[in-house]
N, C-alpha and C. Protein backbone atom coordinates (compact mmCIF):
# COMPACT_ATOMS: atom_id res chain seq x y z
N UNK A 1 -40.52 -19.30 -241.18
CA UNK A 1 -40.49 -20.61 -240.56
C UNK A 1 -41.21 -20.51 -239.21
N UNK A 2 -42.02 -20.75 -239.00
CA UNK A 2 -42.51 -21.89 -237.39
C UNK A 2 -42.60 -23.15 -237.08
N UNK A 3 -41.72 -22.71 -236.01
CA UNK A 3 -41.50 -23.96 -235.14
C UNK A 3 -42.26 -24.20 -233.60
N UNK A 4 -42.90 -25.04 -233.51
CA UNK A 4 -43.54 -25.41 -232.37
C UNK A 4 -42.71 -26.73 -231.37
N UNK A 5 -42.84 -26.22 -230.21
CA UNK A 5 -42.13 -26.59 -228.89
C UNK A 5 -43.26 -27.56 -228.48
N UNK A 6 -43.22 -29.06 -228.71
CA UNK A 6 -44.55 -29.74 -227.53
C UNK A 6 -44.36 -30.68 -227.47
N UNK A 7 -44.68 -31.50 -226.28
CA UNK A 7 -44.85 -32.78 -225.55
C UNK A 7 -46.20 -32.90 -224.91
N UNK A 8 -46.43 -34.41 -224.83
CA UNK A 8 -47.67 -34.94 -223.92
C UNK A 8 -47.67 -34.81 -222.96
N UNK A 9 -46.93 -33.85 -221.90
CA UNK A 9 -46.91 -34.15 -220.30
C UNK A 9 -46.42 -32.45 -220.30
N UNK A 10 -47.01 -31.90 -219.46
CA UNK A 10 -46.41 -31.17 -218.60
C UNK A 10 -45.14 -31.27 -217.76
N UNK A 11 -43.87 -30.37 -217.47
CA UNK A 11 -42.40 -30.71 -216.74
C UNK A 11 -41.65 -30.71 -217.59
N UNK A 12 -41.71 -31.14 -218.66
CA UNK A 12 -40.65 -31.76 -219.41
C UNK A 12 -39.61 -30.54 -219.53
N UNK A 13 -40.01 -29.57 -219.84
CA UNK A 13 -38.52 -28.75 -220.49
C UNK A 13 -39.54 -27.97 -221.60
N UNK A 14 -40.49 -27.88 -222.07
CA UNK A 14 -41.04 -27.32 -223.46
C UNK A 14 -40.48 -25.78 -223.54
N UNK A 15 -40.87 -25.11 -222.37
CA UNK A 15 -40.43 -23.38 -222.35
C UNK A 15 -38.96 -23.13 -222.44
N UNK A 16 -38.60 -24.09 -221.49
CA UNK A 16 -37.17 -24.02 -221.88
C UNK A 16 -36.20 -23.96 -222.45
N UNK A 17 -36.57 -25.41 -223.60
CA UNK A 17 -36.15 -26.00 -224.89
C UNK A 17 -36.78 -24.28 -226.05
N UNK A 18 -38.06 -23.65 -225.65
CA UNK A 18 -38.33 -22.96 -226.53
C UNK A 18 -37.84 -21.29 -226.13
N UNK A 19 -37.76 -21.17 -225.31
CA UNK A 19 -37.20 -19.81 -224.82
C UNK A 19 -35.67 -19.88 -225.22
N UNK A 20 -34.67 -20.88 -224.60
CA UNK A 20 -33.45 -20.83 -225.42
C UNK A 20 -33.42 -21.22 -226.83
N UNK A 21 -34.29 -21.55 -227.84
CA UNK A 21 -33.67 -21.51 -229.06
C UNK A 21 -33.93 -19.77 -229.70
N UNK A 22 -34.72 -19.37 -229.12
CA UNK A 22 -35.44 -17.89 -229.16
C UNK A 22 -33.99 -17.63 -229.26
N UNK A 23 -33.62 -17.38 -227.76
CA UNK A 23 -32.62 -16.48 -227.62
C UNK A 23 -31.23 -17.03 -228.40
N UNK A 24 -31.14 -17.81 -228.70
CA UNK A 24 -30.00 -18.37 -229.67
C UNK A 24 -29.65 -17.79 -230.96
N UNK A 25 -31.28 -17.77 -231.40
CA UNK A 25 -30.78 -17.19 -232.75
C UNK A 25 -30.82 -15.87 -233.22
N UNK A 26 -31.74 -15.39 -232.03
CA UNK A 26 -31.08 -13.76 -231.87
C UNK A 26 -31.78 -13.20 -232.59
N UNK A 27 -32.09 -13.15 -233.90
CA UNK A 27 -32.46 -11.68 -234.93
C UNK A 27 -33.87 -12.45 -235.22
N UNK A 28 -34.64 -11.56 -235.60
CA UNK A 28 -35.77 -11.56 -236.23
C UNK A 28 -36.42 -12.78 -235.76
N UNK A 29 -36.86 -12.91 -234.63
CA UNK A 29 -37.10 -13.95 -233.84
C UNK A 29 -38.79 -13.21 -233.12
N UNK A 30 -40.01 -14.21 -233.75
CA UNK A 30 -41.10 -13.69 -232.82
C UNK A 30 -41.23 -15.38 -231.96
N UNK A 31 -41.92 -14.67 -230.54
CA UNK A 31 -42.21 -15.94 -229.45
C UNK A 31 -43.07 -15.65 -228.98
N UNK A 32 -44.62 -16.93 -229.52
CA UNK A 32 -45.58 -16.95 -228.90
C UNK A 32 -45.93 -18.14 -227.83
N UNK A 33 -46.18 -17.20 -226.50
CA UNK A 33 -46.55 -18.48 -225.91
C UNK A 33 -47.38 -18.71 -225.80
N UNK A 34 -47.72 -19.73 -226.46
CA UNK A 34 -49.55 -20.20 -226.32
C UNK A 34 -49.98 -21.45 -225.50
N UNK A 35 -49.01 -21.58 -224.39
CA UNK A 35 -49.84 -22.06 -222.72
C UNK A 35 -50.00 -21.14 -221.93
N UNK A 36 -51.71 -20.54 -222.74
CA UNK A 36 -52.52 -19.85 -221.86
C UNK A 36 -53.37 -20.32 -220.86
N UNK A 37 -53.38 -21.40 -220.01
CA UNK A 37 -53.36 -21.90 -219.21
C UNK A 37 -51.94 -21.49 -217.75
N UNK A 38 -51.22 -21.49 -218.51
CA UNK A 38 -50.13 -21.57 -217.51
C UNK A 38 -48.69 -20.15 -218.07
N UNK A 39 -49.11 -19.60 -218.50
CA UNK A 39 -47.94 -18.53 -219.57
C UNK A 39 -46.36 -18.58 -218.19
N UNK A 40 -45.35 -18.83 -218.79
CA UNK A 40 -44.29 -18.79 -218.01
C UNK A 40 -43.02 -18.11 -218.79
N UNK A 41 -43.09 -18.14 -220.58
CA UNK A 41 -41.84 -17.86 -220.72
C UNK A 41 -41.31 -16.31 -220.46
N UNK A 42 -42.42 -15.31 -219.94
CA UNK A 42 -42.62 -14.25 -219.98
C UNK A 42 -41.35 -14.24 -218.58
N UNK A 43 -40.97 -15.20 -217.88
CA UNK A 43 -40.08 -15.56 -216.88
C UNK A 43 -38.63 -15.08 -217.05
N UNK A 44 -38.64 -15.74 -218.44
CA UNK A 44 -37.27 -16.09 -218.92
C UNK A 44 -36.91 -15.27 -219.72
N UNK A 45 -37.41 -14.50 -220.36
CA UNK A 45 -37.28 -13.47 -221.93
C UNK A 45 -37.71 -11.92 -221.40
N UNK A 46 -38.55 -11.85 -219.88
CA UNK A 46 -38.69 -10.71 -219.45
C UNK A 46 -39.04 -9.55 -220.74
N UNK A 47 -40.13 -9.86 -221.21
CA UNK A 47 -40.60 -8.74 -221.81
C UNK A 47 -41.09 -7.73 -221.86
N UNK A 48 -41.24 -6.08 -222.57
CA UNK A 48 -42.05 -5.20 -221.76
C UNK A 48 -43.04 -5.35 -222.57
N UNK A 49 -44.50 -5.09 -222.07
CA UNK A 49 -45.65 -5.65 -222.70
C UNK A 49 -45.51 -4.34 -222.93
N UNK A 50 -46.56 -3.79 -224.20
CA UNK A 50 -46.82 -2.70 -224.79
C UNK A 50 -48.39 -2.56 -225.41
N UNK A 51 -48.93 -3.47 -225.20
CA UNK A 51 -50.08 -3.99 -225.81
C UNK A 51 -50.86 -5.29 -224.56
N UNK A 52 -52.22 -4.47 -224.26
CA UNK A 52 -53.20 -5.90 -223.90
C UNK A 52 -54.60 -5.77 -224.29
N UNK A 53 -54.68 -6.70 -224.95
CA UNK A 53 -55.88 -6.62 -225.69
C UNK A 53 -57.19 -7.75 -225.26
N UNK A 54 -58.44 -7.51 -225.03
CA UNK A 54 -58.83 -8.47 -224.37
C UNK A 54 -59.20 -9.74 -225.48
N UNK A 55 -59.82 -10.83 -225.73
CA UNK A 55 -60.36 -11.92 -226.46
C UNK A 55 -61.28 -12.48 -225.74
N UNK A 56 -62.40 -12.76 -226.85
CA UNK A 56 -63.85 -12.75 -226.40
C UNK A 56 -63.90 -14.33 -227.65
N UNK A 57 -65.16 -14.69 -226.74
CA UNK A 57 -65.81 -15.46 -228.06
C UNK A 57 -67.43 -15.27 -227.98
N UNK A 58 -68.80 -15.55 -229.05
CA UNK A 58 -69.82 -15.10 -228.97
C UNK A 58 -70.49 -16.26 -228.15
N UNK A 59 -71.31 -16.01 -227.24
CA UNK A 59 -71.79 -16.93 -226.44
C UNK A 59 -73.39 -16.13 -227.00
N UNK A 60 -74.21 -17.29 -226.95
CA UNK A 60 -75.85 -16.69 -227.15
C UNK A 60 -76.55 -16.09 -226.17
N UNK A 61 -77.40 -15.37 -226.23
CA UNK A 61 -78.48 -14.35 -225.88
C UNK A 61 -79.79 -14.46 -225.97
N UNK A 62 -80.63 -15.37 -225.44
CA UNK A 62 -82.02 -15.32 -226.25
C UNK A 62 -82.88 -14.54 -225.62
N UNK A 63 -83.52 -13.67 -226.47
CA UNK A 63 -85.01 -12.86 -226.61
C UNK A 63 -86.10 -13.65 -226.61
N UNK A 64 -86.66 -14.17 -225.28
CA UNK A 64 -87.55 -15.07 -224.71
C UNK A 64 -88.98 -14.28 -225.38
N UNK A 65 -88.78 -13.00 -225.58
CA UNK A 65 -90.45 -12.65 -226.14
C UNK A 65 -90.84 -12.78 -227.78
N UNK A 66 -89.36 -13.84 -228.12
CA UNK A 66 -89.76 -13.91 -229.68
C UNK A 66 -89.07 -15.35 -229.76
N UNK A 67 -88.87 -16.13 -228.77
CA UNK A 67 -88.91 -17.27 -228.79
C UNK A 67 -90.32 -18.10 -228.58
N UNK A 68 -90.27 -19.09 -229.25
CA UNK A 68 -91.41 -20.08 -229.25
C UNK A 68 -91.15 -21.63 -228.64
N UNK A 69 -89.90 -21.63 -227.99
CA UNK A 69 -89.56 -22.73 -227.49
C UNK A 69 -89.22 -23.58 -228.05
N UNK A 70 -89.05 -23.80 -229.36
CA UNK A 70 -89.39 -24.82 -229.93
C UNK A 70 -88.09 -26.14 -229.96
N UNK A 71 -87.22 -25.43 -229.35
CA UNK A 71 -85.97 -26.16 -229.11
C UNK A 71 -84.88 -26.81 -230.29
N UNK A 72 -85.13 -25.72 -231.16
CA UNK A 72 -83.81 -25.71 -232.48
C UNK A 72 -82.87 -25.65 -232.20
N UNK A 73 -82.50 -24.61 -231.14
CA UNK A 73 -81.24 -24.21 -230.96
C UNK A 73 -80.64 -25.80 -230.17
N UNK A 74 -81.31 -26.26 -229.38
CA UNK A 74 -80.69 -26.76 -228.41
C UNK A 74 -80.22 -28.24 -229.40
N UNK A 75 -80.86 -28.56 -230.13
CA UNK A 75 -80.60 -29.76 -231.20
C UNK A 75 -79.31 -29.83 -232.10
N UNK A 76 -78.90 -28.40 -232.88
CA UNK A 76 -77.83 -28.14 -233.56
C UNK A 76 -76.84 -28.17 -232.44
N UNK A 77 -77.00 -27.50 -231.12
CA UNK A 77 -75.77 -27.38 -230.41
C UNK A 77 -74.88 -28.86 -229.61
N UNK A 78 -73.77 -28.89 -230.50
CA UNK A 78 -72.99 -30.22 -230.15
C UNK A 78 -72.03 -29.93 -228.57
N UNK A 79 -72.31 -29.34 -228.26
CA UNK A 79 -71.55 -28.78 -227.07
C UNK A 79 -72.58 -28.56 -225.52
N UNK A 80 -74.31 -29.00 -226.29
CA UNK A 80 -75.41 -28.76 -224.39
C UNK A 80 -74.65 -27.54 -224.08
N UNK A 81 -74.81 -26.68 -224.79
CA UNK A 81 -74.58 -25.35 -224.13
C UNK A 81 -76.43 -24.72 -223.75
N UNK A 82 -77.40 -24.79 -224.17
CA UNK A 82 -78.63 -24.75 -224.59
C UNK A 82 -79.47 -25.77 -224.32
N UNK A 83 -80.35 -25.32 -223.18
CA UNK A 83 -81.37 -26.37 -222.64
C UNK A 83 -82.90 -25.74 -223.01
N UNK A 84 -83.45 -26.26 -223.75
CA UNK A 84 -85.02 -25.41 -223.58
C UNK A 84 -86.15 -26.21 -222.93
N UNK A 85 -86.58 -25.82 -221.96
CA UNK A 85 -87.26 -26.22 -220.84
C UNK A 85 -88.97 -25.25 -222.15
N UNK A 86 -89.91 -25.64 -220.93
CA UNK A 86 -91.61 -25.54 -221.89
C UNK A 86 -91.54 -23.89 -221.68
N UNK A 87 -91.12 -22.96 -220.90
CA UNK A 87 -91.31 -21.85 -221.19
C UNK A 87 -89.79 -20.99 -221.10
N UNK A 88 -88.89 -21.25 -221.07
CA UNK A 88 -87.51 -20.81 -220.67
C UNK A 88 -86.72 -21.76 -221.23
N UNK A 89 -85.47 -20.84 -221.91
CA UNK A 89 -83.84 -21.03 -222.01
C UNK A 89 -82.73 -21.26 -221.80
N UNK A 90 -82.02 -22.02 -221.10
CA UNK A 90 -81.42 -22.27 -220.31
C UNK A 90 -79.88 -22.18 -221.16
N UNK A 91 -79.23 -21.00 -220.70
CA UNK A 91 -77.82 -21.16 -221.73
C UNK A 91 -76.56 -21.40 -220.43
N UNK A 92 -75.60 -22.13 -221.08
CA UNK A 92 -74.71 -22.31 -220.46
C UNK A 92 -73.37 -21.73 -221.22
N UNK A 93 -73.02 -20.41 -220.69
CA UNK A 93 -71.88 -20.07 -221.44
C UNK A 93 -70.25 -20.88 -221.51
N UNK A 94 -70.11 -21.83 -220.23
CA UNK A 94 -69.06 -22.33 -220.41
C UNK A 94 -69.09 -23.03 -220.87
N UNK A 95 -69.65 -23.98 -221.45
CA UNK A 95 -70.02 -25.12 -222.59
C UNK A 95 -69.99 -24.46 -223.81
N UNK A 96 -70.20 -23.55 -224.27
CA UNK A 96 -70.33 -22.70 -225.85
C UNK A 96 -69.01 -22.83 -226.07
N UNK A 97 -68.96 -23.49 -227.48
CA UNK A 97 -67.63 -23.21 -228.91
C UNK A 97 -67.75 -21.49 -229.32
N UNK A 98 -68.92 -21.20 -229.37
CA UNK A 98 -68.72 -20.03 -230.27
C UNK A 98 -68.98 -20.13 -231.54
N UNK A 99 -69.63 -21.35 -231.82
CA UNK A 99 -70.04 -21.61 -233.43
C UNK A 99 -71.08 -20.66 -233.98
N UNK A 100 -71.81 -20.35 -233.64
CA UNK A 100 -73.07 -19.50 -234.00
C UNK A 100 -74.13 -20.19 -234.50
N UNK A 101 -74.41 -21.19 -234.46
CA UNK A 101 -75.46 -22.44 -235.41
C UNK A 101 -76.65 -21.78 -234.65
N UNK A 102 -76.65 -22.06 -233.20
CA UNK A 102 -77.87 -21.57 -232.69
C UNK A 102 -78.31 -20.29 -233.22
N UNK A 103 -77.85 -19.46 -233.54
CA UNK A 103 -78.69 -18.18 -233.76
C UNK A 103 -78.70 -17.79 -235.13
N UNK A 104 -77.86 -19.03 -236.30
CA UNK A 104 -78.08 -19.05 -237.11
C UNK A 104 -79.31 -20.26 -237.70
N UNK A 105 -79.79 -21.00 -237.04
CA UNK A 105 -80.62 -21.58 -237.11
C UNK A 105 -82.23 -21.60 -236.13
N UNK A 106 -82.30 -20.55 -235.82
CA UNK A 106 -82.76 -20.06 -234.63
C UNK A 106 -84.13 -19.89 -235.92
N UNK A 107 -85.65 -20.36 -235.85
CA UNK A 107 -86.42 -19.96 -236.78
C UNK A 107 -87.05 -18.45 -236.73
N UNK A 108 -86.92 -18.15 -235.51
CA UNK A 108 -87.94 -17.23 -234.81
C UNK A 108 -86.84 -15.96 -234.54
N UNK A 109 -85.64 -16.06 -235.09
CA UNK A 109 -84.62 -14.82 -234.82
C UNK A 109 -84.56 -14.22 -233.31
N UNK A 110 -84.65 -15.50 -233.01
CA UNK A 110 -84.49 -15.16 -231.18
C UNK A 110 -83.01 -14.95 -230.60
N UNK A 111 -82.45 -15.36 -230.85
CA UNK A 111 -81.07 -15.72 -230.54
C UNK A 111 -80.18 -14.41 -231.09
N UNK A 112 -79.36 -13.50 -230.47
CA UNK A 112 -78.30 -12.83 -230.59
C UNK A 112 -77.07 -13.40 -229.96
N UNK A 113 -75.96 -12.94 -230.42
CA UNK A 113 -74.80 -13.38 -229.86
C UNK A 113 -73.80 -12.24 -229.01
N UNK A 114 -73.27 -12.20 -228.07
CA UNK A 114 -72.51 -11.41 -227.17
C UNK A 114 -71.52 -12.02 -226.96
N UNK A 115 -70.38 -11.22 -226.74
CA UNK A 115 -69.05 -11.26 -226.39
C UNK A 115 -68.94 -11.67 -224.72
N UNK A 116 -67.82 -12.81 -224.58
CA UNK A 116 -67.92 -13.50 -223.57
C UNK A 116 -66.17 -13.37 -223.33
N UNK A 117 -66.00 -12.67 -222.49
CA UNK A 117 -64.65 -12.56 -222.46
C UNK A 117 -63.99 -13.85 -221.86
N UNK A 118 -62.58 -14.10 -222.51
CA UNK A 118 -61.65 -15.45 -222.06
C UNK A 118 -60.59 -15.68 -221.38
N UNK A 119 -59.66 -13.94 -221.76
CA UNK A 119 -58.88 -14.00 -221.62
C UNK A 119 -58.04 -12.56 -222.08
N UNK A 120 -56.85 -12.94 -222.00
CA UNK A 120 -56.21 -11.61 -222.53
C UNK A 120 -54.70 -11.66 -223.55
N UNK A 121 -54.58 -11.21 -224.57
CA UNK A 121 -53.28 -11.50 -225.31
C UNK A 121 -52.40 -10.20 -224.99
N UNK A 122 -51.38 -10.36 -224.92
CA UNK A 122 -50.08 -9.83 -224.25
C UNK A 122 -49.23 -9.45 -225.51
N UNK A 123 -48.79 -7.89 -225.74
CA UNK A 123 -47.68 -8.01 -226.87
C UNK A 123 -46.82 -7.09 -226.72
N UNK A 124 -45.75 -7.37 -226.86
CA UNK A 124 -44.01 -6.41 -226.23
C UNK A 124 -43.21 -7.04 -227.19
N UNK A 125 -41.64 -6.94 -226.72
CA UNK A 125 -40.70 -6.77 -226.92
C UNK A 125 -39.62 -7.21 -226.17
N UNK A 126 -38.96 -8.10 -226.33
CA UNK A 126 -37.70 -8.48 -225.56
C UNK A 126 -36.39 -8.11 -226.04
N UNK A 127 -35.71 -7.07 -225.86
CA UNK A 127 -35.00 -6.58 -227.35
C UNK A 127 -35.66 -6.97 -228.55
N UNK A 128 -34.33 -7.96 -229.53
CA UNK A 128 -35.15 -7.60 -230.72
C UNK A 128 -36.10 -8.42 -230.80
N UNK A 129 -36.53 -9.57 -229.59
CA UNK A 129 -37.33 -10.42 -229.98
C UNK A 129 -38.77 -9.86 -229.90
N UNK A 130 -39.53 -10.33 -230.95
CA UNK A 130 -40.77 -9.82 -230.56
C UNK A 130 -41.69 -11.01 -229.92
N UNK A 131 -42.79 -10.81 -228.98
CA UNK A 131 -43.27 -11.42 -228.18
C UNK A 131 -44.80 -11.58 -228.09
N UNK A 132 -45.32 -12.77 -227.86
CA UNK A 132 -47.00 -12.31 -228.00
C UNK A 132 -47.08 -13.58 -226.85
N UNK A 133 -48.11 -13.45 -225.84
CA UNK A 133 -48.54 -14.65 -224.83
C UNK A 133 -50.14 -14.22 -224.63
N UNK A 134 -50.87 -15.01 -224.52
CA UNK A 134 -52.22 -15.43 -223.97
C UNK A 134 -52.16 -15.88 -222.37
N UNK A 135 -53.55 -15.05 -221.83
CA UNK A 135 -53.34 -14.94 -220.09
C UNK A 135 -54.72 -15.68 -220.48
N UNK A 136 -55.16 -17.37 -219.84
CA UNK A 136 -56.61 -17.56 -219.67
C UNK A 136 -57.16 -16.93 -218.17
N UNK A 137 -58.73 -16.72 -218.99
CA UNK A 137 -58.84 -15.99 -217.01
C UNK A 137 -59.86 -17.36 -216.38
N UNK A 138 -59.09 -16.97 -215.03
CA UNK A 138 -59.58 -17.99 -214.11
C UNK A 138 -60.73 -18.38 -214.22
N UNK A 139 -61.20 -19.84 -214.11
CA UNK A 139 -62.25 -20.81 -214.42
C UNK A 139 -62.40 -20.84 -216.07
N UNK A 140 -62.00 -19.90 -216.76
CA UNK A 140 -62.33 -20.27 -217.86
C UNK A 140 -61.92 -21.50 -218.93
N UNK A 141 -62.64 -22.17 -219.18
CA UNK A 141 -62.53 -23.65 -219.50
C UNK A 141 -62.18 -23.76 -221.06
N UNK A 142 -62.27 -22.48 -221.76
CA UNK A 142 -61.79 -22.68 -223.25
C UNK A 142 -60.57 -22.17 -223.70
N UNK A 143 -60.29 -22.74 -223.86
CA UNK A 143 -58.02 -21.82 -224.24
C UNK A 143 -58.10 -22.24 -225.95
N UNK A 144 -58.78 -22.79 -226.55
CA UNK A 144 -58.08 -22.58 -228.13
C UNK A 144 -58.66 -21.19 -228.80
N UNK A 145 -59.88 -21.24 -228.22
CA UNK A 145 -60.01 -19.76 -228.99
C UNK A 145 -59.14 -18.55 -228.91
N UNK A 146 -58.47 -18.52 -226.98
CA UNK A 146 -57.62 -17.64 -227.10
C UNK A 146 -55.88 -17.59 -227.71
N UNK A 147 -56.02 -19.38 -227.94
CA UNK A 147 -54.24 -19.55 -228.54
C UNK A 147 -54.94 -19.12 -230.00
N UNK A 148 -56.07 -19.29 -230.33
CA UNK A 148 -56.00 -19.11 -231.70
C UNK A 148 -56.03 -17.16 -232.20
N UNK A 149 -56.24 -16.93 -231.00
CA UNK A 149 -56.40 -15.05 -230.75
C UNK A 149 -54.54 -14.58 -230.93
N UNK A 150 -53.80 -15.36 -229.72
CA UNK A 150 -52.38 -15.53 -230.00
C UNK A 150 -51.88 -15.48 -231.38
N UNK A 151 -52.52 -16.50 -232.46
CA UNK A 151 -51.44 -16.62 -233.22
C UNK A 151 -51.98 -15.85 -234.34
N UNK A 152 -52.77 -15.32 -234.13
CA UNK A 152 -53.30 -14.04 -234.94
C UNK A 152 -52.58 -12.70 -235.52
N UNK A 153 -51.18 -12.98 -234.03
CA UNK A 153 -50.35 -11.91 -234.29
C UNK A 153 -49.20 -12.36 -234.68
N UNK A 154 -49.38 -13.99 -235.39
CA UNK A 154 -47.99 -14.11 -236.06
C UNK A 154 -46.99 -13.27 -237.21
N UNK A 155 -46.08 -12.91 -237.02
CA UNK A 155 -45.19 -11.96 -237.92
C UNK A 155 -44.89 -12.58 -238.96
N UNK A 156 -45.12 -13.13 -240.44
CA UNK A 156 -44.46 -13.92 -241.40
C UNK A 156 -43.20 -13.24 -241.77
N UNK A 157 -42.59 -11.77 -241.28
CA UNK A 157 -41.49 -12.13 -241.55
C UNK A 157 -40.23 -12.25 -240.82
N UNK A 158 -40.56 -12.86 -239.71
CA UNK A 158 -39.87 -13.77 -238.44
C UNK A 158 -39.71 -15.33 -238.69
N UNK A 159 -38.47 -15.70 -237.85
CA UNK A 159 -38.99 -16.71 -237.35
C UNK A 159 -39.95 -17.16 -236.27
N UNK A 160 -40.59 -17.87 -236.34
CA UNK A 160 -41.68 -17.96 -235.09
C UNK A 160 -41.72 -19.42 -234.23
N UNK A 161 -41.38 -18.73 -233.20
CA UNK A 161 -41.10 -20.02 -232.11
C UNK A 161 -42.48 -20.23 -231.38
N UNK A 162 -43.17 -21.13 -231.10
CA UNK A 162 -44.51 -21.54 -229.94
C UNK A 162 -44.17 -22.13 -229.40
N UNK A 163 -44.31 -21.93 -228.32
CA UNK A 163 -44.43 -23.26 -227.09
C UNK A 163 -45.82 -22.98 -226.44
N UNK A 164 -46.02 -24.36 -227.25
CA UNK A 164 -47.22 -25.05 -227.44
C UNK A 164 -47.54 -25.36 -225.92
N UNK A 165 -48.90 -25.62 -225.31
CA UNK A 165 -49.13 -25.88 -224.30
C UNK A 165 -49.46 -27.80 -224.16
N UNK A 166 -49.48 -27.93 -222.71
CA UNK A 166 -49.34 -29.99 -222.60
C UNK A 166 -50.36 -30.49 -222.72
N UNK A 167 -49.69 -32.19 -223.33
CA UNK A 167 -50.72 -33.07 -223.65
C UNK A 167 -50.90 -33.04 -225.38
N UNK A 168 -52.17 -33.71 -225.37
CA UNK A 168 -52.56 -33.77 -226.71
C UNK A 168 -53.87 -33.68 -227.30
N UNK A 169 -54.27 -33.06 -226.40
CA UNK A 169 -55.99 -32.57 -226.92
C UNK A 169 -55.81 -31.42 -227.48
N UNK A 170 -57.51 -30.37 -227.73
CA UNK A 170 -57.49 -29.59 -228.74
C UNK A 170 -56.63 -28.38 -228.62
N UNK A 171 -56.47 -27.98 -227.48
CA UNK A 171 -55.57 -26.85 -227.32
C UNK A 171 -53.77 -26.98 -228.16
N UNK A 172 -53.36 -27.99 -227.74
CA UNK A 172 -52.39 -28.57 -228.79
C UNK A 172 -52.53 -28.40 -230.10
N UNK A 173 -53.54 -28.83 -230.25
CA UNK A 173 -53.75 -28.90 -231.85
C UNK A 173 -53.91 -27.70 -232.32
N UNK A 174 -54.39 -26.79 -232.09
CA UNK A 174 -54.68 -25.36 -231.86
C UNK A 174 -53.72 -24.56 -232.20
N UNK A 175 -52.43 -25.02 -231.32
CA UNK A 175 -51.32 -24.37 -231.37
C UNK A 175 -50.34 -24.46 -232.30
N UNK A 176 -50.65 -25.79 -233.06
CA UNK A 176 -50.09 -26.13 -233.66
C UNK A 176 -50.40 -26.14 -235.37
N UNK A 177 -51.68 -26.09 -235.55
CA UNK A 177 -51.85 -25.67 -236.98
C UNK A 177 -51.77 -24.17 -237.63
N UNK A 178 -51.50 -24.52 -238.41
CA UNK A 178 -51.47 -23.00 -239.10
C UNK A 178 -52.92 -22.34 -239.34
């Protein structure tokens, strides 16, 4: 079973409401917190981390001496991460999804992809509870890739508690699908 902790607003009680049902039911209990934006239940459940692992997503690379300008990349990309000016590339890594279109549609095999670090996932132990949280790193503007790094380490044979991070955009949603 997972159960997700969320509201549209920040304050409300979400960690709270989700850290005490954790500890309520005691056995075979995993808790991910996936407001990596803000991680707090690590407050309340005092875990010892045992595990940090970093999370990346692929941001592009272009090889300007086998580019032709021709500005493919920048057309597929729904995100203006990719500006092509008459002799130069212009990438913007904080705008990148991480889709790969550009360098899979790239004619001229210009385009490689590199690891763009986001963040960091956290994994311990609170007695028997087991524990996983996402740290976003400062300025970084994308958190579903790393809640989706989070729930990577869901246990199916736990129960699994999230507390989901606020509001109702994609990071929510993120947290919340399977």
């Amino acid at each position: 079973m997972i159960i997700s902790i969320a509201s549209g607003k920040g304050g409300t009680g979400k960690t709270t409401i989700a850290t005490n049902l954790a500890l309520s039911i005691n056995n075979d209990v995993q808790f991910l917190d996936c407001d990596v934006e803000e991680p707090d239940a690590h407050i309340f459940l005092n875990p010892r981390i045992k595990k940090t692992l970093t999370a990346s997503i692929p941001v592009p690379k272009i090889d300007e001496s086998k580019c032709n300008f021709c500005g493919r990349c920048a057309e597929v990309c729904a995100y203006n991460a990719l500006a092509v000016l008459k002799d130069k590339v212009l990438t913007f890594p904080n705008l990148c999804h991480g889709c790969g279109g550009c360098s899979l549609l790239c004619p001229q095999k210009a385009i490689t992809e590199v690891n763009k670090d986001i963040g960091v996932v956290e994994i311990g132990n609170s007695n028997n509870l087991q524990f996983v949280q996402g740290r976003l790193n400062i300025g970084e503007t994308m958190s579903p890739p790393l809640i989706k790094a989070v729930k990577n380490y869901i246990n199916p044979t736990r129960i699994v508690i999230i507390d989901a991070p606020p509001g109702t955009s994609c990071p929510v949603i993120e947290a919340m699908i399977k």
